[in-house]
C-alpha atoms as a PDB file:
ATOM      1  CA  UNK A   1       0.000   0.000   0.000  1.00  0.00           C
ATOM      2  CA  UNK A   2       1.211   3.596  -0.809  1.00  0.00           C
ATOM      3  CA  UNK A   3       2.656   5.627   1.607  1.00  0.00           C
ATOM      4  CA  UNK A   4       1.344   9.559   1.925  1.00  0.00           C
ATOM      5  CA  UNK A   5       3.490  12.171   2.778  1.00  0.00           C
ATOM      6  CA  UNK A   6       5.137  12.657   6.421  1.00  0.00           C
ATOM      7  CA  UNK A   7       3.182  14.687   9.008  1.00  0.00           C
ATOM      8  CA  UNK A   8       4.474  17.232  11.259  1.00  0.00           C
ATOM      9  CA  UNK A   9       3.352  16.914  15.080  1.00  0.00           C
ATOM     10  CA  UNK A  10       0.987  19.622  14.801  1.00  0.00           C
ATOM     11  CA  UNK A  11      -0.970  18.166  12.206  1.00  0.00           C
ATOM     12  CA  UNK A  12      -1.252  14.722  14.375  1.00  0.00           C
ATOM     13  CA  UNK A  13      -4.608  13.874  15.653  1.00  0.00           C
ATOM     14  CA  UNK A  14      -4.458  12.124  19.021  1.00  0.00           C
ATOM     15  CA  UNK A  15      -7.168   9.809  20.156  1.00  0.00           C
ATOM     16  CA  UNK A  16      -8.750   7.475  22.576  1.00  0.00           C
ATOM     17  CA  UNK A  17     -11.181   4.874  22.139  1.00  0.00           C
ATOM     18  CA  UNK A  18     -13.483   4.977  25.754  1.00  0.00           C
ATOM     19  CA  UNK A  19     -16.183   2.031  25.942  1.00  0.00           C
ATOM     20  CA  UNK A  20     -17.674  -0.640  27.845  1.00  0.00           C
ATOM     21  CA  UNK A  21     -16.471  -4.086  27.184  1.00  0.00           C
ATOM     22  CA  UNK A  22     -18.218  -6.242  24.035  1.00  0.00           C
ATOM     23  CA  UNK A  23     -18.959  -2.854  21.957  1.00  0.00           C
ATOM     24  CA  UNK A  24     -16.929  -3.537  18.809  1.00  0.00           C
ATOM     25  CA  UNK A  25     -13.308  -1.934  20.322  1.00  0.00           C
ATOM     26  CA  UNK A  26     -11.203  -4.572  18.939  1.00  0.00           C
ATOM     27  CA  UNK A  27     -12.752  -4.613  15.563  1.00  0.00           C
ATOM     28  CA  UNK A  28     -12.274  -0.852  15.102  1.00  0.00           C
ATOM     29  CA  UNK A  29      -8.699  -0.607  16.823  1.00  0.00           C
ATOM     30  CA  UNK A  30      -7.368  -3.927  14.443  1.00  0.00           C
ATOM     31  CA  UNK A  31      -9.095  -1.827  10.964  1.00  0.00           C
ATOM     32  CA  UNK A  32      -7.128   1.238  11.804  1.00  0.00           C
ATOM     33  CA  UNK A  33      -4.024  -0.712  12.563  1.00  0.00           C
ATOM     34  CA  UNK A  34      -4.223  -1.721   9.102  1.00  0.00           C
ATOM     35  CA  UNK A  35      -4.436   1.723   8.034  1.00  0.00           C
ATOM     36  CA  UNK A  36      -1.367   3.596   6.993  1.00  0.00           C
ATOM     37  CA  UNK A  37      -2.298   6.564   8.499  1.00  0.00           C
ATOM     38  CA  UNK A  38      -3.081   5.424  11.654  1.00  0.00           C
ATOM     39  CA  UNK A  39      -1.354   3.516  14.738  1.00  0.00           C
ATOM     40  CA  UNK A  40      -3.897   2.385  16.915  1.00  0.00           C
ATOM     41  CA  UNK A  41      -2.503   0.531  20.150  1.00  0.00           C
ATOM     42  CA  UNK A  42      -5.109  -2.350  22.185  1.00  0.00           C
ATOM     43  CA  UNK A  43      -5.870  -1.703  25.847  1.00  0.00           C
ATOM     44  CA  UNK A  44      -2.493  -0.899  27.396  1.00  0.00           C
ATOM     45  CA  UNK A  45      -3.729   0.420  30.613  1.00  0.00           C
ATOM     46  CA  UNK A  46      -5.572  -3.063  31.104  1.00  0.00           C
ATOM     47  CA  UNK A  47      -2.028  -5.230  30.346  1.00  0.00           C
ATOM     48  CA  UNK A  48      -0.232  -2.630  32.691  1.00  0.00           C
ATOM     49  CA  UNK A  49      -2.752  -2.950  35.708  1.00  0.00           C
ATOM     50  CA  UNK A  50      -2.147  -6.965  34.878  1.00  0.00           C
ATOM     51  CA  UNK A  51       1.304  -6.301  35.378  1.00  0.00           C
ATOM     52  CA  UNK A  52       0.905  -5.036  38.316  1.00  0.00           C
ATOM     53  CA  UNK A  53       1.905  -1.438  37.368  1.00  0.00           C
ATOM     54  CA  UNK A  54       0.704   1.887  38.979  1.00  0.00           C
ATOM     55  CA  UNK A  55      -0.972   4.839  37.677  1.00  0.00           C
ATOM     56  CA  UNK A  56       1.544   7.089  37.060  1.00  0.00           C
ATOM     57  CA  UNK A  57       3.347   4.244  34.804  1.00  0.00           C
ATOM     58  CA  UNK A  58      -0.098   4.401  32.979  1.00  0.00           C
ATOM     59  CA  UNK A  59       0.062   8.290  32.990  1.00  0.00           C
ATOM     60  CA  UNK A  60       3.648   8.005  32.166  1.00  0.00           C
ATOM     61  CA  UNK A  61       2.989   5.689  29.282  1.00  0.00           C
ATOM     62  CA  UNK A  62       0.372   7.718  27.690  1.00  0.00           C
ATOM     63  CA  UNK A  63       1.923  10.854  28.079  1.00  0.00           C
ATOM     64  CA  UNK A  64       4.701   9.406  25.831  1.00  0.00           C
ATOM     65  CA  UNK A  65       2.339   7.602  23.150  1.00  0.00           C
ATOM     66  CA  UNK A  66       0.533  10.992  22.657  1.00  0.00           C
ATOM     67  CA  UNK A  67       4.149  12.946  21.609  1.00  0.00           C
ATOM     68  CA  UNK A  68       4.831  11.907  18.793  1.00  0.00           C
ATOM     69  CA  UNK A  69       8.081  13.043  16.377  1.00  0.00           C
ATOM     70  CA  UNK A  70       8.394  16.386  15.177  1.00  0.00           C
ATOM     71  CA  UNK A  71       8.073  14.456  11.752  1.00  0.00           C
ATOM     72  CA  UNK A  72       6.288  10.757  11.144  1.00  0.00           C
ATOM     73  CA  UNK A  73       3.971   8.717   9.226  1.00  0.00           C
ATOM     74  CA  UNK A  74       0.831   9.114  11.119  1.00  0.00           C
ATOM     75  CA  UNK A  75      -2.025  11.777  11.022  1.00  0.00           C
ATOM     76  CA  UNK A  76      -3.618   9.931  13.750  1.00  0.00           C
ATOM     77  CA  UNK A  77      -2.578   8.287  17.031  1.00  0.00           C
ATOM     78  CA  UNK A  78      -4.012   6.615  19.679  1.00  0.00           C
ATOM     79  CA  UNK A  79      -5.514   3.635  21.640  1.00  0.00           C
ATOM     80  CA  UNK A  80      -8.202   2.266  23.288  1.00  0.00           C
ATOM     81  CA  UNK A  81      -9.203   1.981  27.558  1.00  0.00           C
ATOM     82  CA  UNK A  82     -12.106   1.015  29.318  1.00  0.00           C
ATOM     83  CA  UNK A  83     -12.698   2.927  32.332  1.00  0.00           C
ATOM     84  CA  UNK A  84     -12.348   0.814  34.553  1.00  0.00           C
ATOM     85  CA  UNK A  85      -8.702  -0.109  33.658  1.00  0.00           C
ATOM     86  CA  UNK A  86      -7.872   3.875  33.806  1.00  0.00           C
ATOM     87  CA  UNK A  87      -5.826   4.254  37.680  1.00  0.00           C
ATOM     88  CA  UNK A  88      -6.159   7.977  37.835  1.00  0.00           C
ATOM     89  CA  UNK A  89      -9.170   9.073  36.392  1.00  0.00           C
ATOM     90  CA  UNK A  90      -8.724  12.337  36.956  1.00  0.00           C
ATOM     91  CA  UNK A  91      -5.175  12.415  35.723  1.00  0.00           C
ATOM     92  CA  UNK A  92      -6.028  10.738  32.845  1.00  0.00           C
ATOM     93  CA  UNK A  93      -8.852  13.307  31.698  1.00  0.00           C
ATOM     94  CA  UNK A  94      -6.546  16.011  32.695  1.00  0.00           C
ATOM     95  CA  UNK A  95      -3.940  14.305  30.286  1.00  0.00           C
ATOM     96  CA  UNK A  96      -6.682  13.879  27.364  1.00  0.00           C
ATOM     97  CA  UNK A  97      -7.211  17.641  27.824  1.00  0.00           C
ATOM     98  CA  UNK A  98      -3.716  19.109  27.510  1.00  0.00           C
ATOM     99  CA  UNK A  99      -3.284  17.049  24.404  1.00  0.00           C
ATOM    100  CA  UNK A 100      -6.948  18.112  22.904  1.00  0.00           C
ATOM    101  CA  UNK A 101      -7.467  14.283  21.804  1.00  0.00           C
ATOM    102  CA  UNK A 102     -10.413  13.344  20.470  1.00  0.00           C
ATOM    103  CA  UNK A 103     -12.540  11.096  21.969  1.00  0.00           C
ATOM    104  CA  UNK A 104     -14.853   7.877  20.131  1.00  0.00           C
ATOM    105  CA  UNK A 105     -16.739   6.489  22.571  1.00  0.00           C
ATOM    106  CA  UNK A 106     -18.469   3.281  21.674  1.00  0.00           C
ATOM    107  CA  UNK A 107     -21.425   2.117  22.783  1.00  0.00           C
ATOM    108  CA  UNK A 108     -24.747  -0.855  22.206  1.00  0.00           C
ATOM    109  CA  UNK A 109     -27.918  -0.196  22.214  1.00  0.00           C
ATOM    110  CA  UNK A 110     -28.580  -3.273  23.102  1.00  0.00           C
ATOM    111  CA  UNK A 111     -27.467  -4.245  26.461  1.00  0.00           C
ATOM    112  CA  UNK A 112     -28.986  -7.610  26.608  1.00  0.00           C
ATOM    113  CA  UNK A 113     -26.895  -9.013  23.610  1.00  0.00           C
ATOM    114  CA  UNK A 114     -23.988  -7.131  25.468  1.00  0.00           C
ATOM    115  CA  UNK A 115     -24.240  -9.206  28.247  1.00  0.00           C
ATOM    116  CA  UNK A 116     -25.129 -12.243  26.539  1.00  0.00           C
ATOM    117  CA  UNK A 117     -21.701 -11.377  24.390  1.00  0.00           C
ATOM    118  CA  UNK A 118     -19.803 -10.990  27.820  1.00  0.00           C
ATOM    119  CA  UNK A 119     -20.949 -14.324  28.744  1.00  0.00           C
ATOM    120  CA  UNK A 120     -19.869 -15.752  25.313  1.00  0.00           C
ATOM    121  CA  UNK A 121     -16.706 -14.026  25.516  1.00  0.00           C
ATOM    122  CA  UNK A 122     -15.766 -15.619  29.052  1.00  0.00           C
ATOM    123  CA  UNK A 123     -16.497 -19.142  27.112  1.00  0.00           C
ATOM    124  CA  UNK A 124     -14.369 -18.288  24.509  1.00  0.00           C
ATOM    125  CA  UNK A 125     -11.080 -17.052  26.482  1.00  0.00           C
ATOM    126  CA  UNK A 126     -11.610 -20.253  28.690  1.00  0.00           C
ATOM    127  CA  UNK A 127     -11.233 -22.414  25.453  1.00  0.00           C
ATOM    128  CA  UNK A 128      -9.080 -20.402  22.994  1.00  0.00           C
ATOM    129  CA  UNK A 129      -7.094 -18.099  25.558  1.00  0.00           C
ATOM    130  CA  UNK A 130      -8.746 -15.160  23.115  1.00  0.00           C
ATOM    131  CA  UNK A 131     -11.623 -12.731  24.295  1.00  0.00           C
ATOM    132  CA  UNK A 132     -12.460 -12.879  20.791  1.00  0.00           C
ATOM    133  CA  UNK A 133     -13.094 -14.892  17.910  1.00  0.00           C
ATOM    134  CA  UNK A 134     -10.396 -14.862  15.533  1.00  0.00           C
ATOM    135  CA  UNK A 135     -11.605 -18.126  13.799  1.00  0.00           C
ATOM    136  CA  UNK A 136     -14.888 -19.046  12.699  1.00  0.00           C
ATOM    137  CA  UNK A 137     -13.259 -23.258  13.306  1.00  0.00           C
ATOM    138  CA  UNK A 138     -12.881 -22.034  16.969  1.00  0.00           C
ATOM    139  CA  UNK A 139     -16.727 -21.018  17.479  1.00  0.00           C
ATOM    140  CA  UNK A 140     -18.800 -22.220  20.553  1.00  0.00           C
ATOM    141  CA  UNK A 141     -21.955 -24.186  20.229  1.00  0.00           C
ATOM    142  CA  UNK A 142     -25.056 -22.301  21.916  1.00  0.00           C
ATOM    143  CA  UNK A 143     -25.148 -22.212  25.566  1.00  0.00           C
ATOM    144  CA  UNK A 144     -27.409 -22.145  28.836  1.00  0.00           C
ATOM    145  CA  UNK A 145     -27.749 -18.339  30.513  1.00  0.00           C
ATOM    146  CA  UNK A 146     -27.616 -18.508  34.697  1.00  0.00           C
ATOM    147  CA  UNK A 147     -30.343 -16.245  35.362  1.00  0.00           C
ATOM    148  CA  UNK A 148     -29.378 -15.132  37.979  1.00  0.00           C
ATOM    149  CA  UNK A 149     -25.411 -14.249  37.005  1.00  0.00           C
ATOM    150  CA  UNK A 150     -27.093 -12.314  34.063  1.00  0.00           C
ATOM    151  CA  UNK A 151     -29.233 -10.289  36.241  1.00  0.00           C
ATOM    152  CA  UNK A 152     -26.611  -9.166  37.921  1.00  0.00           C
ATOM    153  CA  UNK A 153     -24.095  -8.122  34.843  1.00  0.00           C
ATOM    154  CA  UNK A 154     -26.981  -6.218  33.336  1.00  0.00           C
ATOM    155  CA  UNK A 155     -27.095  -4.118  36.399  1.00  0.00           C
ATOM    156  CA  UNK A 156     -23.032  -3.995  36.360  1.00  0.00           C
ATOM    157  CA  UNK A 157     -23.784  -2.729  32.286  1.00  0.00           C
ATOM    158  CA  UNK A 158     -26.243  -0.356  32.538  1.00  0.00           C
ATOM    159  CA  UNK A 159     -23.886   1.296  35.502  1.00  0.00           C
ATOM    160  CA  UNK A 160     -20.544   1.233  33.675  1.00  0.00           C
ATOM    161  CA  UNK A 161     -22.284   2.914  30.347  1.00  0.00           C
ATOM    162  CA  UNK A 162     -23.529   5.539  33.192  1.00  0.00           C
ATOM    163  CA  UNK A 163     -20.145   5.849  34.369  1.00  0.00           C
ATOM    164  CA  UNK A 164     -18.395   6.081  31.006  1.00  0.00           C
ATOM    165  CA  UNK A 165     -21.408   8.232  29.823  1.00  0.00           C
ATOM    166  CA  UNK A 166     -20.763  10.859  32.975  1.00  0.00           C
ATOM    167  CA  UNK A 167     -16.700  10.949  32.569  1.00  0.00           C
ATOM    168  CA  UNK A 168     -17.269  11.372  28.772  1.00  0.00           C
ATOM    169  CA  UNK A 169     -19.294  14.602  29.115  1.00  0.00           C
ATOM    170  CA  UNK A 170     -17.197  16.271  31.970  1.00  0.00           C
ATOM    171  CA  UNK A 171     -13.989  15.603  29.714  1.00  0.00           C
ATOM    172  CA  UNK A 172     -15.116  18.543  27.535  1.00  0.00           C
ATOM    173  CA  UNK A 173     -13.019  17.221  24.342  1.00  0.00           C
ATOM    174  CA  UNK A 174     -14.171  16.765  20.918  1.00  0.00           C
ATOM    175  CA  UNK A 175     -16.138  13.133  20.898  1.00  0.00           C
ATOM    176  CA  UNK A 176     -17.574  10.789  18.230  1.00  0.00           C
ATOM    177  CA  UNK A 177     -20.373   8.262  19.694  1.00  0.00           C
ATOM    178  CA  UNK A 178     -20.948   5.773  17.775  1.00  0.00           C
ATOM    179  CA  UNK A 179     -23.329   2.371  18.215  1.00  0.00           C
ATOM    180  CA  UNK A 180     -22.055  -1.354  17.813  1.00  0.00           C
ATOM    181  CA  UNK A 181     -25.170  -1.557  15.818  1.00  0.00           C
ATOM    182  CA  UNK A 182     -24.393   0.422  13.215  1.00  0.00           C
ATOM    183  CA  UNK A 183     -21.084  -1.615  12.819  1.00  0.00           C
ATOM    184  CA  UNK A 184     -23.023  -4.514  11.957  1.00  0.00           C
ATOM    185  CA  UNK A 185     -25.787  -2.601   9.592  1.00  0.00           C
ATOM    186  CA  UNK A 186     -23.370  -0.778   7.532  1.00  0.00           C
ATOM    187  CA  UNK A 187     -19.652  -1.254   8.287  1.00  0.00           C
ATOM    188  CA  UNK A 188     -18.442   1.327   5.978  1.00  0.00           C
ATOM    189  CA  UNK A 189     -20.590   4.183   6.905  1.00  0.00           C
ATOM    190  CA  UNK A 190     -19.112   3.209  10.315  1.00  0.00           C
ATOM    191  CA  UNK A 191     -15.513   3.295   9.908  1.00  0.00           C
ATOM    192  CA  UNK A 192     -15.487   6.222   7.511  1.00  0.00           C
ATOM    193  CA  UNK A 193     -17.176   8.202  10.133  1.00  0.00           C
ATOM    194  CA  UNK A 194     -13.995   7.751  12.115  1.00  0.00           C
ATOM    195  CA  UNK A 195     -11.882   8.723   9.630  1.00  0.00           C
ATOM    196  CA  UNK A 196     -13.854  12.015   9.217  1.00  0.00           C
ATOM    197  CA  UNK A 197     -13.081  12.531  12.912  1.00  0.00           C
ATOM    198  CA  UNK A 198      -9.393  11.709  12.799  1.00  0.00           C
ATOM    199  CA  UNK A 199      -8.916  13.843   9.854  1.00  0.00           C
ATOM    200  CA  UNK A 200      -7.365  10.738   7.765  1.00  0.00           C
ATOM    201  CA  UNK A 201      -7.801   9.435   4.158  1.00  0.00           C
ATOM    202  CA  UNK A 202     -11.123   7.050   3.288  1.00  0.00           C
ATOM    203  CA  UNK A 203      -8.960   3.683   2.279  1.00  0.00           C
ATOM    204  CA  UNK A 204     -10.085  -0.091   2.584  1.00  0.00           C
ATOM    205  CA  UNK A 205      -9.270  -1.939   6.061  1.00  0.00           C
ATOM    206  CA  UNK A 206     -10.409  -5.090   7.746  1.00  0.00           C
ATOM    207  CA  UNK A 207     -10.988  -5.813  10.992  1.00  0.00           C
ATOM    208  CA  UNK A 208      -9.345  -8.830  12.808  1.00  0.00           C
ATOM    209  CA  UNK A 209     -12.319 -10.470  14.822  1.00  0.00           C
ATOM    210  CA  UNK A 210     -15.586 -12.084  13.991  1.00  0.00           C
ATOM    211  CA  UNK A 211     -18.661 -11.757  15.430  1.00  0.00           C
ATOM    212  CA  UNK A 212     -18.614 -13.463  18.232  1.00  0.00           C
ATOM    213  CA  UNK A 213     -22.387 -14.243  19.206  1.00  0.00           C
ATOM    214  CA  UNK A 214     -25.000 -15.331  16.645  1.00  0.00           C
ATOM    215  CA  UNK A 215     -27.077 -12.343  16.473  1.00  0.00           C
ATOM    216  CA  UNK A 216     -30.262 -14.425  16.398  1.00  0.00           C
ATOM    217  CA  UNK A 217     -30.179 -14.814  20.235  1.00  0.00           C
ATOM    218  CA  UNK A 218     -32.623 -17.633  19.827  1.00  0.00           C
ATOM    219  CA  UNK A 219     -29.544 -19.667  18.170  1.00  0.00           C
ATOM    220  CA  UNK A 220     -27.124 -18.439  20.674  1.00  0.00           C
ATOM    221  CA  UNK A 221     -29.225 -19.319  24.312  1.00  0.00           C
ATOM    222  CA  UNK A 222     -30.736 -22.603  24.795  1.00  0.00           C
ATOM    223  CA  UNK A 223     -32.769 -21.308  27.461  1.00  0.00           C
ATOM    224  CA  UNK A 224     -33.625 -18.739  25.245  1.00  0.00           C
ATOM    225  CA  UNK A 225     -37.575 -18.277  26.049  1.00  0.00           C
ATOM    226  CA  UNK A 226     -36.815 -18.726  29.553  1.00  0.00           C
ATOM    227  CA  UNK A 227     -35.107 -15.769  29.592  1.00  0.00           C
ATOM    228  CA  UNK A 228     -37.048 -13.618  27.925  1.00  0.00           C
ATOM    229  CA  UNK A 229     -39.944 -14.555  29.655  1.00  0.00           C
ATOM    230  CA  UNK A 230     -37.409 -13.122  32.914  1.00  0.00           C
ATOM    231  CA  UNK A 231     -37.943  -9.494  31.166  1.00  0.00           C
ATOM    232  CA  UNK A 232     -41.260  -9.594  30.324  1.00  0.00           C
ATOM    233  CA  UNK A 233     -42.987  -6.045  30.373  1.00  0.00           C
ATOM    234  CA  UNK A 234     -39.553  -4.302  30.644  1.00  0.00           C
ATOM    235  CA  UNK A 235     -37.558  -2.225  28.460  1.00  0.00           C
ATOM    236  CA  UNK A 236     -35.613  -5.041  27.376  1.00  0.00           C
ATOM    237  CA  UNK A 237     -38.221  -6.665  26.488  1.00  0.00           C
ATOM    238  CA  UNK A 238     -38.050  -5.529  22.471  1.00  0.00           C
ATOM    239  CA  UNK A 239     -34.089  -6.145  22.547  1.00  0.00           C
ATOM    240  CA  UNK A 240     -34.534  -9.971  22.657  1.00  0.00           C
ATOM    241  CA  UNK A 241     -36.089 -10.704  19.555  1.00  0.00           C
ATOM    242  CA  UNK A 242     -33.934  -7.960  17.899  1.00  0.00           C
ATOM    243  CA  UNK A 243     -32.212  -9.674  14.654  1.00  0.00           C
ATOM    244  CA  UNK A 244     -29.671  -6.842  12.877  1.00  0.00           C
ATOM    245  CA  UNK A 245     -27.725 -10.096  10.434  1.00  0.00           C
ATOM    246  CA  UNK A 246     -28.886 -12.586   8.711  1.00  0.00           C
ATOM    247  CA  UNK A 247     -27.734 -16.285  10.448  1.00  0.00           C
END
């Protein structure tokens, strides 16, 4: 693939990619990887905190990411935390702020499938060692839902997209919401809306994972009607039978 010209630090877009977990982040960080305007960077902060790090090395860390050379290859830079991974919050916005990044937050509409995905996604490291589907050979076979576990990581969801939601706005910085949804109805409207926002060329890119969870959550959730039946009359009611791909 071509190379463009070099960019001067000035012209650099920095960025971070905020969301709660199962909203397309790894899909949208592995695209932009493979764009040649871009270096995108996976959840640092998160592999830090593993390691037992502090949050001024996360601070630290950033701080250096988001200089880059008085002359490089990229128009845009940046990488991608959950909130819950981020040590110092208030560090870390004050951080975001002296650098004027730009913020994508990422989001789904539909929280049950998020949690159902979370579920999924704890099946899938425990038998791959990946949060993620990389291969469609390495797929899992539907599944039975513990009510009751699921009751209570809807109630952790719906509080960590409050969260999120509340540090977003008090960050003050430019910000691009976008829906998982809208990933899966029209992928390039989707991406190219990020590359508006970055200030970056329109070229092709692929993501590296699959969709994890059949989006048919009747094929996904053997005790499928069971749990529905759980959120009768409620707001979530409407998200169950919600079908966005075709099996």
């Amino acid at each position: 693939m071509k190379i463009g010209r070099p960019f001067l630090r000035f012209e650099v877009a920095r960025f971070v990619i905020l969301f709660v977990e199962r909203a397309g982040s790894t899909y949208l960080v592995t695209a932009l990887k493979s764009h040649p305007e871009v270096r995108a960077v996976t959840e640092k902060f998160d592999a830090m905190r593993e390691e037992g790090k502090g949050a001024a090395e996360q601070l630290s860390w950033a701080r250096e990411f988001l200089t880059p050379p008085w002359f490089g290859p990229h128009r845009a830079i940046g990488f991608k935390t959950k909130l819950v991974d981020v040590l110092d919050h208030e560090g870390f916005a004050q951080l975001l702020r002296h650098h004027n990044c730009r913020v994508i937050r990422l989001q789904r509409h539909n929280t049950i499938k998020a949690v159902v995905s979370t579920l999924n996604a704890r099946r899938q490291w425990k038998t791959s060692g990946n949060w993620n589907l990389l291969k469609e050979s390495h797929r899992l076979p539907a599944f039975s839902v513990d009510l009751a576990e699921f009751d209570v990581l809807l109630k952790q969801r719906e509080k960590m997209d409050r969260e999120l939601g509340d540090y977003i706005k008090q960050l003050e910085l430019p910000t691009l919401s976008l829906q998982y949804e809208d990933l899966l109805h029209n992928r390039d409207k989707f991406l190219n809306q990020v590359f508006d926002f970055l200030g970056v060329s329109v070229r092709p890119v692929e993501g590296m994972t699959l969709k994890n969870t059949k989006d048919d959550l009747r094929e996904a959730i053997l005790n499928f009607e069971e749990l529905r039946k759980r959120y009768d009359g409620t707001p979530y009611e409407p998200m169950f039978s919600e079908v966005l791909m075709a099996s």
